[in-house]
PDB file of N, CA and C in Angstrom:
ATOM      1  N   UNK A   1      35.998  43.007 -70.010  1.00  0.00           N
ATOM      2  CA  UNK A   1      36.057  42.496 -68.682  1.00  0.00           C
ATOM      3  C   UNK A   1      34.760  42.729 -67.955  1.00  0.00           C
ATOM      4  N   UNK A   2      34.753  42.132 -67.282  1.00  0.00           N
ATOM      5  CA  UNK A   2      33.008  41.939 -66.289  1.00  0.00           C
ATOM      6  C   UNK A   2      33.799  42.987 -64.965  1.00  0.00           C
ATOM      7  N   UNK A   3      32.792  43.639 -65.121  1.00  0.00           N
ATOM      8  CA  UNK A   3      32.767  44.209 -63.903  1.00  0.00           C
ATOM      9  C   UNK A   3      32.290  43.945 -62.359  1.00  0.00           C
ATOM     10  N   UNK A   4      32.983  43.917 -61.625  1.00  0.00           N
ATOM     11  CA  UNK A   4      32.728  43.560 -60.756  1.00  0.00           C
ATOM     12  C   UNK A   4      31.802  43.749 -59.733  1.00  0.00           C
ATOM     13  N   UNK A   5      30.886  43.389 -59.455  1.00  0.00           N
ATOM     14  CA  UNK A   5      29.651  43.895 -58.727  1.00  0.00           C
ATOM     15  C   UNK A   5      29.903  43.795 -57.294  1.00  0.00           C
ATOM     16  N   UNK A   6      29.637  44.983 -56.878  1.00  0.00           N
ATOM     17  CA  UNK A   6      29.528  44.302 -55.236  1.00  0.00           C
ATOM     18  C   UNK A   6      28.577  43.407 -54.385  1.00  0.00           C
ATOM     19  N   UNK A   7      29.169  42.653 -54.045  1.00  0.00           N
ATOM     20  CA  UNK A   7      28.071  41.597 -53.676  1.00  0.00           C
ATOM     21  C   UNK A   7      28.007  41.816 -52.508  1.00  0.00           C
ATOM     22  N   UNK A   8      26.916  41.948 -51.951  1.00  0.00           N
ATOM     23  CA  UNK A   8      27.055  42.252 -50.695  1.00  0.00           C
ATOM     24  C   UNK A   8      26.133  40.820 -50.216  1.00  0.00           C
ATOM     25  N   UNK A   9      26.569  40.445 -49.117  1.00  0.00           N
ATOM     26  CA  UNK A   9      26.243  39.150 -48.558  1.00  0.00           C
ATOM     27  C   UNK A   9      25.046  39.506 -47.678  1.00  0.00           C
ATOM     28  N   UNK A  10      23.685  39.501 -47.829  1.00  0.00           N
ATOM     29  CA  UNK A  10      22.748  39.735 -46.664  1.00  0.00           C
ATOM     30  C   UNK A  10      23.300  38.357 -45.415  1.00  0.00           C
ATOM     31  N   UNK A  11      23.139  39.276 -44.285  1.00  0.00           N
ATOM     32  CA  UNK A  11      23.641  38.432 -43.357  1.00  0.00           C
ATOM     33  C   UNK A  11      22.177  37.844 -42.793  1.00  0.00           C
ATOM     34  N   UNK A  12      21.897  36.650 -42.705  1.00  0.00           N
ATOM     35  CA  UNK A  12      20.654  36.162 -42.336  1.00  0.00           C
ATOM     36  C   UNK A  12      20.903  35.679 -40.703  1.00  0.00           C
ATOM     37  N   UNK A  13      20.333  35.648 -40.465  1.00  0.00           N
ATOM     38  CA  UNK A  13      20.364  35.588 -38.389  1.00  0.00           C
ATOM     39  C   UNK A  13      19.632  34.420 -38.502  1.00  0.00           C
ATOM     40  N   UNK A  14      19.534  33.297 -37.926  1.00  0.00           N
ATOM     41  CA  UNK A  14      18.553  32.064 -37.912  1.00  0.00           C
ATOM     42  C   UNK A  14      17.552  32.702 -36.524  1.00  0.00           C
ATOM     43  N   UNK A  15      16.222  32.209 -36.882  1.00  0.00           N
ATOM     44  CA  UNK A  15      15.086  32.715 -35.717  1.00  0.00           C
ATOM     45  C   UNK A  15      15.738  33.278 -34.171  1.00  0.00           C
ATOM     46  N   UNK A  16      14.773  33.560 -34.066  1.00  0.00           N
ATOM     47  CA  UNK A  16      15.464  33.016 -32.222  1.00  0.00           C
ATOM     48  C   UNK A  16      14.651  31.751 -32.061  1.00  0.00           C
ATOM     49  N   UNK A  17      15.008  30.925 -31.475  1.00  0.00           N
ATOM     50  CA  UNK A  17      15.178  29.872 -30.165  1.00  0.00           C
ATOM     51  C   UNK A  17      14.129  30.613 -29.720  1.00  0.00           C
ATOM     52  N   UNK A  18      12.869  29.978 -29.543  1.00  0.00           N
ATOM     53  CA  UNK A  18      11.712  29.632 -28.545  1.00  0.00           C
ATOM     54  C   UNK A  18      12.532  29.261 -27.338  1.00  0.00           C
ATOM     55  N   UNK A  19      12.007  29.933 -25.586  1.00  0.00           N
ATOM     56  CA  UNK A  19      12.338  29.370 -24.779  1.00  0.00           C
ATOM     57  C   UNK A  19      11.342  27.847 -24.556  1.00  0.00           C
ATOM     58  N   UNK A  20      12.061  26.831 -24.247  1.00  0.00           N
ATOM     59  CA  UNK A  20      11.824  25.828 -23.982  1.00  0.00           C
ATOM     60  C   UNK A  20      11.706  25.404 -22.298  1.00  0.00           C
ATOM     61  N   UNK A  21      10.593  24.980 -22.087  1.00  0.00           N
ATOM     62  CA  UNK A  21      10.631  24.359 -21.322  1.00  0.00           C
ATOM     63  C   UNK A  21      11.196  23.005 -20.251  1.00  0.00           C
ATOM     64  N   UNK A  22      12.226  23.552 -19.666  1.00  0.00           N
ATOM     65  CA  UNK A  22      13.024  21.926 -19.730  1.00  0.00           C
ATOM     66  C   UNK A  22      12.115  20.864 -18.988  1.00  0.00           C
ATOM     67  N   UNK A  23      12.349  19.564 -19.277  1.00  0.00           N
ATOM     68  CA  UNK A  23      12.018  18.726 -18.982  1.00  0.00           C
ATOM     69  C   UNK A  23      12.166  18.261 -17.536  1.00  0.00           C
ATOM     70  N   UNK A  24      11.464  17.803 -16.359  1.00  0.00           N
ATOM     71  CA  UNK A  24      12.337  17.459 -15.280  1.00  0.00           C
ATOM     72  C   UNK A  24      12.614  16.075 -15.660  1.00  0.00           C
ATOM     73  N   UNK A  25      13.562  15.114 -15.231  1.00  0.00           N
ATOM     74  CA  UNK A  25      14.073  13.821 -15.032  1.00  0.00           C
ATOM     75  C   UNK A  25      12.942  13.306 -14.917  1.00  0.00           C
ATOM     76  N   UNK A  26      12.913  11.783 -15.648  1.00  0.00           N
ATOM     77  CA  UNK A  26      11.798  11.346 -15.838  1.00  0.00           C
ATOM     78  C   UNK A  26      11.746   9.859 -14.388  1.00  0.00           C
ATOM     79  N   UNK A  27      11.023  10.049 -13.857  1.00  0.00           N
ATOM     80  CA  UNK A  27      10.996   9.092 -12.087  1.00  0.00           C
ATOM     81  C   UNK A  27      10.884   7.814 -12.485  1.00  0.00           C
ATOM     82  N   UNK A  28      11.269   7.065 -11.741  1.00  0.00           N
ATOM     83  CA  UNK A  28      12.001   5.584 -12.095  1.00  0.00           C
ATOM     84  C   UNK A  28      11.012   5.002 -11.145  1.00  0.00           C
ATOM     85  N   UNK A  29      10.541   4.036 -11.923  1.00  0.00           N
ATOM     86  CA  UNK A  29       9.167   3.194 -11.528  1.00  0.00           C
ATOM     87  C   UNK A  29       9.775   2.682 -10.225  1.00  0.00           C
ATOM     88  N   UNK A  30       9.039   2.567  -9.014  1.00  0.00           N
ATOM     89  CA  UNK A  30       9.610   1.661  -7.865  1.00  0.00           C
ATOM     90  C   UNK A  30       9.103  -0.015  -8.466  1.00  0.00           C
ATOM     91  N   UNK A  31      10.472  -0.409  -8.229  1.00  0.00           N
ATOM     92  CA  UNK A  31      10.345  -1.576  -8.455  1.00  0.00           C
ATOM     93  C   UNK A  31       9.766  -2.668  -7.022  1.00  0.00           C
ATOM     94  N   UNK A  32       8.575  -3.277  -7.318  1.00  0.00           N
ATOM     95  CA  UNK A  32       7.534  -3.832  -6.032  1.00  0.00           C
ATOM     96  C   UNK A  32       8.459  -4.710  -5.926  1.00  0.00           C
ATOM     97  N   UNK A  33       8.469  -5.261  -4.524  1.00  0.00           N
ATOM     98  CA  UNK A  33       9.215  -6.307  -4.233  1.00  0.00           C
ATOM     99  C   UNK A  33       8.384  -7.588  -3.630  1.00  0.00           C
ATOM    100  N   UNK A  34       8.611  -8.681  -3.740  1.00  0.00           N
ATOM    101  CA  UNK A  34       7.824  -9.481  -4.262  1.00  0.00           C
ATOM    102  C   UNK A  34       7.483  -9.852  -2.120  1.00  0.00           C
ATOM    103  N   UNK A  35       6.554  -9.464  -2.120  1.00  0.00           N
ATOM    104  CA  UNK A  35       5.968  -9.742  -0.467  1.00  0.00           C
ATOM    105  C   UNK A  35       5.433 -11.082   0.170  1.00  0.00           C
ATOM    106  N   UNK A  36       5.722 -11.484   0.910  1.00  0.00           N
ATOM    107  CA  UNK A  36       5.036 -12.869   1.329  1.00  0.00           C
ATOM    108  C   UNK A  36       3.652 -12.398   1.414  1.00  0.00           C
ATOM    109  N   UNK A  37       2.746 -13.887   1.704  1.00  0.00           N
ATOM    110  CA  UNK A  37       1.653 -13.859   1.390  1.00  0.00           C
ATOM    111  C   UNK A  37       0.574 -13.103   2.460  1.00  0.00           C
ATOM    112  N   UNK A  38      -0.150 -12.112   1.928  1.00  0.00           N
ATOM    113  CA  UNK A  38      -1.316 -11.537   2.804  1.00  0.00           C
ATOM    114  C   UNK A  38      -1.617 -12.575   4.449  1.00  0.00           C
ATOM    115  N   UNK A  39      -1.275 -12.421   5.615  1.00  0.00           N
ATOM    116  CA  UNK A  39      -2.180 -12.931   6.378  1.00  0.00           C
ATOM    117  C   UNK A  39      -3.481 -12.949   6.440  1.00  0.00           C
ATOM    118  N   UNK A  40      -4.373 -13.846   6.460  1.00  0.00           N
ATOM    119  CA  UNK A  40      -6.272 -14.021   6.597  1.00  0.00           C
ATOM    120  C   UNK A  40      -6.211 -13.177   8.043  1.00  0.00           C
ATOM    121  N   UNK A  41      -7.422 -12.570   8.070  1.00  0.00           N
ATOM    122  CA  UNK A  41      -7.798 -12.308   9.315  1.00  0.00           C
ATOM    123  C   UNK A  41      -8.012 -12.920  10.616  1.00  0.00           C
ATOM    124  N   UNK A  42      -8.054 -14.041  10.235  1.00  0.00           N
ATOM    125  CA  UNK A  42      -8.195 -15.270  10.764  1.00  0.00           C
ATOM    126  C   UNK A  42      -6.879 -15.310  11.535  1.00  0.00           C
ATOM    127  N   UNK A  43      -5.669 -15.824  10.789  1.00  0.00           N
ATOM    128  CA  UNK A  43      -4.488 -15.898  11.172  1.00  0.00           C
ATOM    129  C   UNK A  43      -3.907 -14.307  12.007  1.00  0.00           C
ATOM    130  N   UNK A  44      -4.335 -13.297  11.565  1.00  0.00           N
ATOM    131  CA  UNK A  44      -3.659 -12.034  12.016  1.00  0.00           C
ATOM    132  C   UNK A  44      -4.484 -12.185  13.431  1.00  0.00           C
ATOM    133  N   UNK A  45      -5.801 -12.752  14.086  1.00  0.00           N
ATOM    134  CA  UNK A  45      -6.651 -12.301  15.551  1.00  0.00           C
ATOM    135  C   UNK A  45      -5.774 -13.866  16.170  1.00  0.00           C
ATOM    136  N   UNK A  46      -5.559 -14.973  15.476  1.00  0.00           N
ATOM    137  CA  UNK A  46      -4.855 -16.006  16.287  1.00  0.00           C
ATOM    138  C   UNK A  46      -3.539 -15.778  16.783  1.00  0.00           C
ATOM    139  N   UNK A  47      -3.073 -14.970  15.558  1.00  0.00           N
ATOM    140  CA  UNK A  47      -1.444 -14.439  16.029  1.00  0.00           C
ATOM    141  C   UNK A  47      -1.266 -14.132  17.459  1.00  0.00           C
ATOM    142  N   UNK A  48      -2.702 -12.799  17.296  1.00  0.00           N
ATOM    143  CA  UNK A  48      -2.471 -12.041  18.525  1.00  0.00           C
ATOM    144  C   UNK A  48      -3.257 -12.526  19.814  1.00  0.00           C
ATOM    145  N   UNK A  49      -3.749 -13.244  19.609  1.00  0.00           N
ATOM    146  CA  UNK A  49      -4.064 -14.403  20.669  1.00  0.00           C
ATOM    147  C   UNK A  49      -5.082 -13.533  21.019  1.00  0.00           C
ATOM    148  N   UNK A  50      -6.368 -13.194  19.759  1.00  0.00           N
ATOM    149  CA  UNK A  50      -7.502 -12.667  20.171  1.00  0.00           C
ATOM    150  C   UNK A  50      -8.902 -13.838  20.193  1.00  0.00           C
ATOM    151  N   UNK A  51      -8.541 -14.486  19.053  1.00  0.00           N
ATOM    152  CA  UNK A  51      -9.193 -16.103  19.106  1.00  0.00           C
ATOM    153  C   UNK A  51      -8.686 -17.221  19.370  1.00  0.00           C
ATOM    154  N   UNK A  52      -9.497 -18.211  19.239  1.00  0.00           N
ATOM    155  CA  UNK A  52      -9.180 -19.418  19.060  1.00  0.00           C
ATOM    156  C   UNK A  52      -9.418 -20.179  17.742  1.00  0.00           C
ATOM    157  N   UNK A  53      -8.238 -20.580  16.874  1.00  0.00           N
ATOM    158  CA  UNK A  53      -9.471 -20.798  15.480  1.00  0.00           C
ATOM    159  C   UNK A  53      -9.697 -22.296  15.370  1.00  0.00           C
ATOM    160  N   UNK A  54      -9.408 -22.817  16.475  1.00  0.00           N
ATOM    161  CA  UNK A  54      -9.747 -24.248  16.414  1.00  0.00           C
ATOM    162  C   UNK A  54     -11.846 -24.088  16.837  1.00  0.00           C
ATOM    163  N   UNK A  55     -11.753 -23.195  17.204  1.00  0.00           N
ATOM    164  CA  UNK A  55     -13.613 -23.091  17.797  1.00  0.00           C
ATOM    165  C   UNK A  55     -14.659 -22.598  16.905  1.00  0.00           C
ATOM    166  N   UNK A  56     -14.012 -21.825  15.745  1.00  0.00           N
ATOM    167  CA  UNK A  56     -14.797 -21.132  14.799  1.00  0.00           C
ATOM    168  C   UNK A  56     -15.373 -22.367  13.942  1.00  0.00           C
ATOM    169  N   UNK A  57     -16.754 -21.766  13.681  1.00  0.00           N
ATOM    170  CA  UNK A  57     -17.012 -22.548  12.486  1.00  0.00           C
ATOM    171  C   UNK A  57     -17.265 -22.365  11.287  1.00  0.00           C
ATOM    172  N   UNK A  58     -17.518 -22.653  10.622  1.00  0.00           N
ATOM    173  CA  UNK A  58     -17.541 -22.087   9.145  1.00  0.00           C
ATOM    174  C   UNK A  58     -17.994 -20.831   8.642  1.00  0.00           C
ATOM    175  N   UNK A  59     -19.065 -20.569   9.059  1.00  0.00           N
ATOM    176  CA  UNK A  59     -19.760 -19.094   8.964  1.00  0.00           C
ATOM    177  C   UNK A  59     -19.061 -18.199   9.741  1.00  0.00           C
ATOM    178  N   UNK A  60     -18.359 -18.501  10.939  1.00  0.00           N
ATOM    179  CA  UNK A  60     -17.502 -17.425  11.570  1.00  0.00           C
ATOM    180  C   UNK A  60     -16.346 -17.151  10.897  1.00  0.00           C
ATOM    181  N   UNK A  61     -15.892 -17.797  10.192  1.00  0.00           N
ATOM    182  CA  UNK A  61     -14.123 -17.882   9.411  1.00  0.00           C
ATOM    183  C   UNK A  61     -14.676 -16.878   8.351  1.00  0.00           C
ATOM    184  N   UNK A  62     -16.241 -16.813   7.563  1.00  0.00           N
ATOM    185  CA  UNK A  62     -16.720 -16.146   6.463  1.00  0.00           C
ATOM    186  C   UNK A  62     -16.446 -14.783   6.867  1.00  0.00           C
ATOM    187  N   UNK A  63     -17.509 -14.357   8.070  1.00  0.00           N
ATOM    188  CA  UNK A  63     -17.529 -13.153   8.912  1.00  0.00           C
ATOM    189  C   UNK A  63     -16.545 -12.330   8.997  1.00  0.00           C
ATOM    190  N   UNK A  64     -15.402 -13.456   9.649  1.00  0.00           N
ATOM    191  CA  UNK A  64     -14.417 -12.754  10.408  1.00  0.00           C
ATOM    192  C   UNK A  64     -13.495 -11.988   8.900  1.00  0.00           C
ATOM    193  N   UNK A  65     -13.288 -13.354   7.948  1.00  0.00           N
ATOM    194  CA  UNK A  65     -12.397 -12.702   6.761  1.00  0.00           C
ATOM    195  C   UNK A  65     -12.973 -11.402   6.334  1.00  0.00           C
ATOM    196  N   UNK A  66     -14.545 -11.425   6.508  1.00  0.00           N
ATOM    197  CA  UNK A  66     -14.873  -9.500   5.602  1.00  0.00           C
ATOM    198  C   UNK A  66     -14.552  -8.940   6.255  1.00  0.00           C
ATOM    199  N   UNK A  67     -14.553  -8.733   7.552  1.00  0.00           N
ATOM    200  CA  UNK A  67     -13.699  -7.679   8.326  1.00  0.00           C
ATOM    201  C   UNK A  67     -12.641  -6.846   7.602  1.00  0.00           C
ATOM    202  N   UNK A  68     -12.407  -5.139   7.555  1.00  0.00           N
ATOM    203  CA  UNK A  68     -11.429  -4.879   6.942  1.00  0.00           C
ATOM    204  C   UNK A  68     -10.151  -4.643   7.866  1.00  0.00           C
ATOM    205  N   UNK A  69      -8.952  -4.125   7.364  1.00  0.00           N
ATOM    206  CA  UNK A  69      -7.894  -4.141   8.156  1.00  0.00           C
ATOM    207  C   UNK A  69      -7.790  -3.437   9.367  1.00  0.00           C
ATOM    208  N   UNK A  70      -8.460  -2.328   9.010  1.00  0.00           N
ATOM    209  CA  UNK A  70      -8.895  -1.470  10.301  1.00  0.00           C
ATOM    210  C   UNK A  70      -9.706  -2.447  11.267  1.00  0.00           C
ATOM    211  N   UNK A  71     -10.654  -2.587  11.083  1.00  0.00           N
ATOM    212  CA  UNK A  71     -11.293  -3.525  12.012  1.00  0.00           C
ATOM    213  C   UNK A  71     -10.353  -3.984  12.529  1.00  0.00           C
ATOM    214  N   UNK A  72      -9.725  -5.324  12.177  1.00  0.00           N
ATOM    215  CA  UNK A  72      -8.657  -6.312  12.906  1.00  0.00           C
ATOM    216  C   UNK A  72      -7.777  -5.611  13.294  1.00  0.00           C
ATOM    217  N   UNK A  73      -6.975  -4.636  13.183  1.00  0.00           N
ATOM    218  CA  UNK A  73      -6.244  -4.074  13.994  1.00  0.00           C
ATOM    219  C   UNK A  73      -6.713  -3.581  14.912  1.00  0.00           C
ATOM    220  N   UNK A  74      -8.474  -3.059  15.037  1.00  0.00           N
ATOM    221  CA  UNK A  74      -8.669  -2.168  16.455  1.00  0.00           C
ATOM    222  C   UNK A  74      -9.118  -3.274  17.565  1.00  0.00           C
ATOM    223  N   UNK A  75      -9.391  -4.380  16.839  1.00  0.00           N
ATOM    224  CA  UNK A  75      -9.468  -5.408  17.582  1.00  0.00           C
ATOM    225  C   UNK A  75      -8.489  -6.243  18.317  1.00  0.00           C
ATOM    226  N   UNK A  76      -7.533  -6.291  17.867  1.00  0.00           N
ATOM    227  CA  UNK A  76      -6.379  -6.649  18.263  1.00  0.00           C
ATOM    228  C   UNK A  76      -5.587  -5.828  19.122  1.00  0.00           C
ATOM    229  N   UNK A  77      -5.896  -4.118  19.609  1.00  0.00           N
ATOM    230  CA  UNK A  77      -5.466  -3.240  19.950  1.00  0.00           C
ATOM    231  C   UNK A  77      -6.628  -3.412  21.005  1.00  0.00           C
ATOM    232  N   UNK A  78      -7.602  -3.697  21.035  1.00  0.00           N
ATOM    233  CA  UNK A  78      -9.027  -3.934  22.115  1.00  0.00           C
ATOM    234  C   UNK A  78      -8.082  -4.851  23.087  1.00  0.00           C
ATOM    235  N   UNK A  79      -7.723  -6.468  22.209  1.00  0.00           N
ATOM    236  CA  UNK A  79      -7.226  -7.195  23.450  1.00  0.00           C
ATOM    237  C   UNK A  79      -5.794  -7.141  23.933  1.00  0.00           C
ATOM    238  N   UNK A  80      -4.859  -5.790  23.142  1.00  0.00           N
ATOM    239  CA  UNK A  80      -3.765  -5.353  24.008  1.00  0.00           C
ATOM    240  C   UNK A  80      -4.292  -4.735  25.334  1.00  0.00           C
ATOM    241  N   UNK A  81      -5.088  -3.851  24.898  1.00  0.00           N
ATOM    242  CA  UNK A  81      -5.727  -3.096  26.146  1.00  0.00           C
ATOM    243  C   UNK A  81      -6.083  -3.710  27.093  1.00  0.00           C
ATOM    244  N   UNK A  82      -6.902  -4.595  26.994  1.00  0.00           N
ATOM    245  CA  UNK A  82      -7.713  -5.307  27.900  1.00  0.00           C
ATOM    246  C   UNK A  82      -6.824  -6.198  28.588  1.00  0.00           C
ATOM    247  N   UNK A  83      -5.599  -6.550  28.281  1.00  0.00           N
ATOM    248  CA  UNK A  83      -5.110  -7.597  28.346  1.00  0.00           C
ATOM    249  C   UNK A  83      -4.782  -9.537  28.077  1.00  0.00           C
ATOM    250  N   UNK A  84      -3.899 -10.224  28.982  1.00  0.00           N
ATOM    251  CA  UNK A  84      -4.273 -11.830  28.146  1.00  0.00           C
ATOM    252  C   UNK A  84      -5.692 -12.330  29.257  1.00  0.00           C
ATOM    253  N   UNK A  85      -6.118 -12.927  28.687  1.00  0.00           N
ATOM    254  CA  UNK A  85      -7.696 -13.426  28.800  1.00  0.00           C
ATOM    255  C   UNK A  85      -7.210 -15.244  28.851  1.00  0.00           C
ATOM    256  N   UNK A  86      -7.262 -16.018  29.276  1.00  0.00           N
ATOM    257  CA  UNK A  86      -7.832 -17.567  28.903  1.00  0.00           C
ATOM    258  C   UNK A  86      -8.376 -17.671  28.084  1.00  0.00           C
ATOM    259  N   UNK A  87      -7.771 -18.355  27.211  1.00  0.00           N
ATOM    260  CA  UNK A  87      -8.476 -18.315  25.547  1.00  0.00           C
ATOM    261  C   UNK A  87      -9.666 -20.082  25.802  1.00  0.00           C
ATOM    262  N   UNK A  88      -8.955 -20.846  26.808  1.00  0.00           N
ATOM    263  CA  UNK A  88     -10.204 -21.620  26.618  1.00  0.00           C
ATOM    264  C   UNK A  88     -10.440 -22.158  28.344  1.00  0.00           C
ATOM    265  N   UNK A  89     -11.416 -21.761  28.725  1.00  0.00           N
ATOM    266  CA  UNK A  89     -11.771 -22.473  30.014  1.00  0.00           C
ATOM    267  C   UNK A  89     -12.717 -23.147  29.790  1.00  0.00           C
ATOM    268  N   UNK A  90     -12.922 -23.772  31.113  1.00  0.00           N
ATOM    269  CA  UNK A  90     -14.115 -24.680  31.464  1.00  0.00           C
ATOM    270  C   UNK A  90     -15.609 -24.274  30.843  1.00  0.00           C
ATOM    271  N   UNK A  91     -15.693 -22.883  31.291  1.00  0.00           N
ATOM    272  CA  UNK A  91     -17.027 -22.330  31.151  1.00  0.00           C
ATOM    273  C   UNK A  91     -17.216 -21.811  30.128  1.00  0.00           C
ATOM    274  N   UNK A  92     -16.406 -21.479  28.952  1.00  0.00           N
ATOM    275  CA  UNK A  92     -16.835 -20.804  28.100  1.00  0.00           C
ATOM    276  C   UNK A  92     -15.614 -20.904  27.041  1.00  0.00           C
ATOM    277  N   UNK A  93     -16.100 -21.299  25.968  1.00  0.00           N
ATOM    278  CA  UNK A  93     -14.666 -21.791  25.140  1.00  0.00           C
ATOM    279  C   UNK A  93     -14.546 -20.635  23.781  1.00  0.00           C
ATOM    280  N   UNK A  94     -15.277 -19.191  24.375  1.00  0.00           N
ATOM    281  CA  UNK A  94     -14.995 -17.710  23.715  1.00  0.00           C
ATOM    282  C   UNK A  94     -13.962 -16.798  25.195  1.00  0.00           C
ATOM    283  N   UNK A  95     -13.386 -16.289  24.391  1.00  0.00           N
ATOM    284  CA  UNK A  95     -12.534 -15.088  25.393  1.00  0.00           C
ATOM    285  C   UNK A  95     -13.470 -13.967  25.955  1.00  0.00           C
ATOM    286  N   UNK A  96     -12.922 -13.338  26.802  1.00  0.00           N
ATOM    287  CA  UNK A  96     -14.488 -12.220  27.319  1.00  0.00           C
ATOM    288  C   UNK A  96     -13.703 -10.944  26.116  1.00  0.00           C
ATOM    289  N   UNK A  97     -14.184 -10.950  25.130  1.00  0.00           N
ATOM    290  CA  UNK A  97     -13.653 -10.283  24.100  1.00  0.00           C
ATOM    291  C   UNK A  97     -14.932  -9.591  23.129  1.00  0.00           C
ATOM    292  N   UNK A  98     -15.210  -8.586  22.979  1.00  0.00           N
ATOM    293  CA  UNK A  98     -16.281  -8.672  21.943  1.00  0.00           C
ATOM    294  C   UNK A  98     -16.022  -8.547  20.357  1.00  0.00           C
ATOM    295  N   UNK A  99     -16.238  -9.981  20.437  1.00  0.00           N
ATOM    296  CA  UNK A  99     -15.622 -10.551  19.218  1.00  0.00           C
ATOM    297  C   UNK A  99     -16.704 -11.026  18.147  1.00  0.00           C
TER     298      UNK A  99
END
């Protein structure tokens, strides 16, 4: 007869587990929503009834578009301040605006 050996079972432990860093939730693209079209500068100083764009002429429409947004807004905030002006009289078919 075979004798019986004791077998003894080494008990193996698996590693430890590295702490992990959890992940935060991954941020959900804002989805752009589709905007009407840019106003010209042009259109944003007529809005506000800082010009006239029937008087501009070609090189002024150039001008006025490089203007950046800041600009046209402090301009447009010039003729809140100042108040409404006659956009076209007799004598002068510019607003007293420094425009």
């Amino acid at each position: 007869m075979a004798t019986k050996k004791a077998s003894k079972k080494k008990s193996v432990k698996a590693p430890a587990k590295k702490a992990t860093a959890k992940k935060a939730p991954a941020k959900k693209k804002a989805v752009k929503k589709k905007s009407a079209p840019k106003a010209t500068n042009i259109e944003r100083l007529t809005a506000a009834g800082v010009i006239l764009q029937e008087n501009l002429a070609d090189h002024d429409h150039a001008v006025i578009n490089k203007l950046s947004t800041s600009e046209v807004d402090t301009l447009i905030k010039l003729r809140k301040k100042m108040g409404d002006a006659p956009l076209a009289t007799a004598a002068s078919s510019r607003p007293n605006f420094p425009v």
